[in-house]
Protein backbone atom coordinates (compact mmCIF):
# COMPACT_ATOMS: atom_id res chain seq x y z
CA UNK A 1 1.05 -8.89 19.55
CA UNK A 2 1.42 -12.01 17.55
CA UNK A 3 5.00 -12.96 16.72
CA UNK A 4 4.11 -13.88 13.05
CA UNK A 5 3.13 -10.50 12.01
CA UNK A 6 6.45 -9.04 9.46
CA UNK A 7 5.41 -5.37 10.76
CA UNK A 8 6.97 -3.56 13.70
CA UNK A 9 6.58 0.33 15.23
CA UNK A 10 4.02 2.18 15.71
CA UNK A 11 1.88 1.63 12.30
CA UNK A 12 2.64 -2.19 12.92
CA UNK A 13 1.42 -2.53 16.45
CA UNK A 14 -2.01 -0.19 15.21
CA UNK A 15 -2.59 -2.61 12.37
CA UNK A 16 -1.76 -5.53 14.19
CA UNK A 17 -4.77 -4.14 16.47
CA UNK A 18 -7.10 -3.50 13.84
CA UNK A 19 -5.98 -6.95 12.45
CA UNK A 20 -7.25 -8.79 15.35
CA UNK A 21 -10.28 -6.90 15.84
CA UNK A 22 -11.04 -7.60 12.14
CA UNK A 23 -10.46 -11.70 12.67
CA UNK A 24 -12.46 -11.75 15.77
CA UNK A 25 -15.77 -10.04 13.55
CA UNK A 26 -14.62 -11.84 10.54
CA UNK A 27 -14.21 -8.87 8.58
CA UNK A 28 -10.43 -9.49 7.44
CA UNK A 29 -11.08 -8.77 3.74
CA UNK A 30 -14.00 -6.12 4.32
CA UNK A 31 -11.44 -4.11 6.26
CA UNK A 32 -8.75 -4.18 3.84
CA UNK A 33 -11.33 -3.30 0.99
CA UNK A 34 -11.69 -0.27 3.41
CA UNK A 35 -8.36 0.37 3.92
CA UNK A 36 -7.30 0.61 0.54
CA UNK A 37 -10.22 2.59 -0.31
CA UNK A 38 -9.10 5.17 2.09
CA UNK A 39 -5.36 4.77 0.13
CA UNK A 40 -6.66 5.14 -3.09
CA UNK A 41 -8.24 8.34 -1.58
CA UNK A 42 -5.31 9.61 0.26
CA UNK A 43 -2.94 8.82 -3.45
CA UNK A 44 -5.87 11.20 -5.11
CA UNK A 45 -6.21 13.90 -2.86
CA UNK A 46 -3.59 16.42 -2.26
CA UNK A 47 -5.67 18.16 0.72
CA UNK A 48 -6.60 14.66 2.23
CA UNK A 49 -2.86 13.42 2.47
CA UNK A 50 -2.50 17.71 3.67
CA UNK A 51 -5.11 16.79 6.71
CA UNK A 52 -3.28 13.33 7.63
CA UNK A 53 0.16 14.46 7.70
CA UNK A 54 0.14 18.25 9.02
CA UNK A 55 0.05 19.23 12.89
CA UNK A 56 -0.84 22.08 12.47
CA UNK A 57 -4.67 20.79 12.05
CA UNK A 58 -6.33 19.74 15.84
CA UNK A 59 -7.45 16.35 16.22
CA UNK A 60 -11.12 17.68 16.45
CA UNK A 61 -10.98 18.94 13.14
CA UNK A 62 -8.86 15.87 11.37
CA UNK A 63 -11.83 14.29 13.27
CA UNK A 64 -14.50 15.96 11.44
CA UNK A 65 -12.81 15.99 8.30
CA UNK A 66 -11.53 12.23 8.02
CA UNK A 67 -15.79 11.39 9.22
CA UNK A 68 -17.23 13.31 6.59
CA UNK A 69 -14.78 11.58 3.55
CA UNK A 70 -15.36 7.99 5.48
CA UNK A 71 -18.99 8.41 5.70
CA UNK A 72 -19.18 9.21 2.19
CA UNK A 73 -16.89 6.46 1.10
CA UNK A 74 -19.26 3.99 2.99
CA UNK A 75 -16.46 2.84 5.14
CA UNK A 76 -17.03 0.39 7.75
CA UNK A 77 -18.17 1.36 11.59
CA UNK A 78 -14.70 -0.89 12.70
CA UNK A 79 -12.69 0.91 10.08
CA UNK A 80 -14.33 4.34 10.97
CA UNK A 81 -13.72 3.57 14.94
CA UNK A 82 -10.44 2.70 14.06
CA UNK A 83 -9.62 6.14 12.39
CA UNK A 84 -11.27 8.14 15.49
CA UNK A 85 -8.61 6.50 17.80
CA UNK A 86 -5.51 7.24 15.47
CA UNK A 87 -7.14 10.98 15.66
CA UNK A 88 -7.71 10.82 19.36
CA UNK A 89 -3.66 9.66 19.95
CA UNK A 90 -2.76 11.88 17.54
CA UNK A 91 -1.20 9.50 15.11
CA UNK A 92 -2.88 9.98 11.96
CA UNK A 93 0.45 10.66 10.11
CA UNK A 94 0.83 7.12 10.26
CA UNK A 95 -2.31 6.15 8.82
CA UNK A 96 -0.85 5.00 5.24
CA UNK A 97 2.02 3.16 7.44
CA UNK A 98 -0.55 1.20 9.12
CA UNK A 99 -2.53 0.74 6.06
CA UNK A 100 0.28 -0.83 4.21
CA UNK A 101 1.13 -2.83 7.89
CA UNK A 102 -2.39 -4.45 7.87
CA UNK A 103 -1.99 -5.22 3.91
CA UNK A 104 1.51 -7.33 5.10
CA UNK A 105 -0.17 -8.87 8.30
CA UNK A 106 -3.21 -10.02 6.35
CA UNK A 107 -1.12 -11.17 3.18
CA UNK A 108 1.27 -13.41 5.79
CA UNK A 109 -1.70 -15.01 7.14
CA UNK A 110 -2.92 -15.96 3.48
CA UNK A 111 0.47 -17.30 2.56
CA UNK A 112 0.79 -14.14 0.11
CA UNK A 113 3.49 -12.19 -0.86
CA UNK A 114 3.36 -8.89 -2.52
CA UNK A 115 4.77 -7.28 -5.28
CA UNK A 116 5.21 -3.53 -6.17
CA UNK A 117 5.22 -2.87 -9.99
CA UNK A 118 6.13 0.03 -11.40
CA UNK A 119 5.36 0.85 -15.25
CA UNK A 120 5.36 3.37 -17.63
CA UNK A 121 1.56 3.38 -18.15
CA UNK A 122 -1.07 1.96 -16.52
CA UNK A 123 -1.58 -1.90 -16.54
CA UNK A 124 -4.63 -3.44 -18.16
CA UNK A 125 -6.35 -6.45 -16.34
CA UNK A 126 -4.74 -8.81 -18.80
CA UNK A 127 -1.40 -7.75 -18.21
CA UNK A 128 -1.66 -7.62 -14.15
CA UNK A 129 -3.13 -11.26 -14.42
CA UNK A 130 -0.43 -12.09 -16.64
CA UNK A 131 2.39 -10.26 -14.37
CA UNK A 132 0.77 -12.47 -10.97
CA UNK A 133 0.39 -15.88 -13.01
CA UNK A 134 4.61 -15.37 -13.69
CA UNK A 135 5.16 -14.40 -10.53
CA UNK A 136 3.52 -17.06 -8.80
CA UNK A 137 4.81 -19.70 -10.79
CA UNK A 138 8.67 -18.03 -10.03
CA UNK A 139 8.03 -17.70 -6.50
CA UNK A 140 5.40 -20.91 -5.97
CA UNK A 141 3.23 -18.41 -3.91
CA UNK A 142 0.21 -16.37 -4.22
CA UNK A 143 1.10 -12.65 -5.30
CA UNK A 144 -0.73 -9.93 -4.57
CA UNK A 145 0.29 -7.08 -6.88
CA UNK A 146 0.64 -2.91 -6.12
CA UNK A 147 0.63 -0.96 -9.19
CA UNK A 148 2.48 2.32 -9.85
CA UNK A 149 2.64 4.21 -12.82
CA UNK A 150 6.08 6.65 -13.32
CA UNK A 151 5.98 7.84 -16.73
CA UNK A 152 9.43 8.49 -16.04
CA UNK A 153 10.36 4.74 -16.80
CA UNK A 154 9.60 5.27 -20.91
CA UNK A 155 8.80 1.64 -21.00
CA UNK A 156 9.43 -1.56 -18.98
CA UNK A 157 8.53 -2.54 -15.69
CA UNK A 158 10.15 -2.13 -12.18
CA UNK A 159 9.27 -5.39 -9.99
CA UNK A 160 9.86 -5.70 -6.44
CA UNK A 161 9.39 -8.73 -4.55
CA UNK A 162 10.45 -8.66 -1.09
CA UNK A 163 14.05 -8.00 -0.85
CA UNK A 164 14.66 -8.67 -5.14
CA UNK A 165 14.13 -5.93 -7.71
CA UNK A 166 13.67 -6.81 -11.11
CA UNK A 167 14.22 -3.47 -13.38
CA UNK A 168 13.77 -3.95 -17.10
CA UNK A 169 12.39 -0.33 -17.73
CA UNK A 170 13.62 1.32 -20.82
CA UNK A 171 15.37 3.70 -18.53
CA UNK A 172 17.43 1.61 -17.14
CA UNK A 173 18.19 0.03 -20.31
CA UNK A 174 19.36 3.76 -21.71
CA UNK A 175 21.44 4.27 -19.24
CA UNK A 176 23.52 0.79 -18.82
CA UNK A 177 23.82 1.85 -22.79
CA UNK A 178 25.36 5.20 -21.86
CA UNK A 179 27.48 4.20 -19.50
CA UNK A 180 28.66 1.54 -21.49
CA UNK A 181 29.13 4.08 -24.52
CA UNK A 182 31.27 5.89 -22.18
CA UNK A 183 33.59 3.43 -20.87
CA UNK A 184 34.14 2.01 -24.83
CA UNK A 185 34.75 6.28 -26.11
């Protein structure tokens, strides 16, 4: 395992895997279009996240289930090979671990850094250009950007980048207001 992949564990030493199989075919970016195909797929579907986290299905039938929904999606032979040997070692629980892991690896090797914004509604093009254009130019790297919508948040956005958290929801702005309303009553 390379010593400049940030991942570690099981879903890191899987994606690190896949990520080298992927470099050797020159697939990088074909795999990760797979990859977060399958994610969008697993954040849609209830009974596809059921199938990848419970035991209580058999690997021959996660098998048969996870080939039908990747054949359909068009996913790639490596990406579909991949999946079969998670199944096989019974580690498909890990699967959006090592999805996320492979996102990282390949993102490190690009000189990339990602961000994980939360907002109140769902961002427009425009705005997510916008958000990675100000983030680049604070950060003087490339940003890749995960979006998140919590309606929860009322307005505002929650930015993450690495280790720094940048909240300026409207949440968070009501309740620095209460507690401040407390501590002057």
């Amino acid at each position: 395992m390379s010593s400049d992949h940030p991942v570690s564990g099981v879903a890191g030493r899987y994606a690190t895997a896949l990520f080298e199989l992927a470099d050797e075919q020159s697939a990088l970016d074909a795999v990760a279009a797979d990859l977060a195909s399958i994610n969008a797929m697993l954040n849609e579907s209830e009974d596809l996240k059921r199938l990848v986290r419970s035991p209580v299905f058999s690997a021959a039938e996660q098998g048969r289930a996870l080939t039908a929904v990747l054949d359909k999606a068009g996913v790639s032979a490596l990406v579909k090979n991949f999946c079969g040997l998670v199944i096989r070692n019974r580690r498909l629980f890990v699967l959006p671990e090592m999805i996320s892991a492979y996102t990282s690896i390949l993102a490190a090797k690009r000189g990339e850094i990602t961000a994980d914004v939360t907002s109140a509604h769902p961002l427009g093009d425009q705005q997510v250009e916008s958000l990675k254009a100000a983030l680049k130019s604070a950060t003087g790297r490339d940003v890749m950007i995960n979006t998140k919508v919590d309606a929860g948040l009322l307005g505002g956005l929650v930015v993450k980048v690495g280790s720094r958290m940048i909240d300026s929801s409207l949440r968070t702005k009501l309740n620095s207001l209460k507690i401040a309303m407390k501590e002057a009553s």
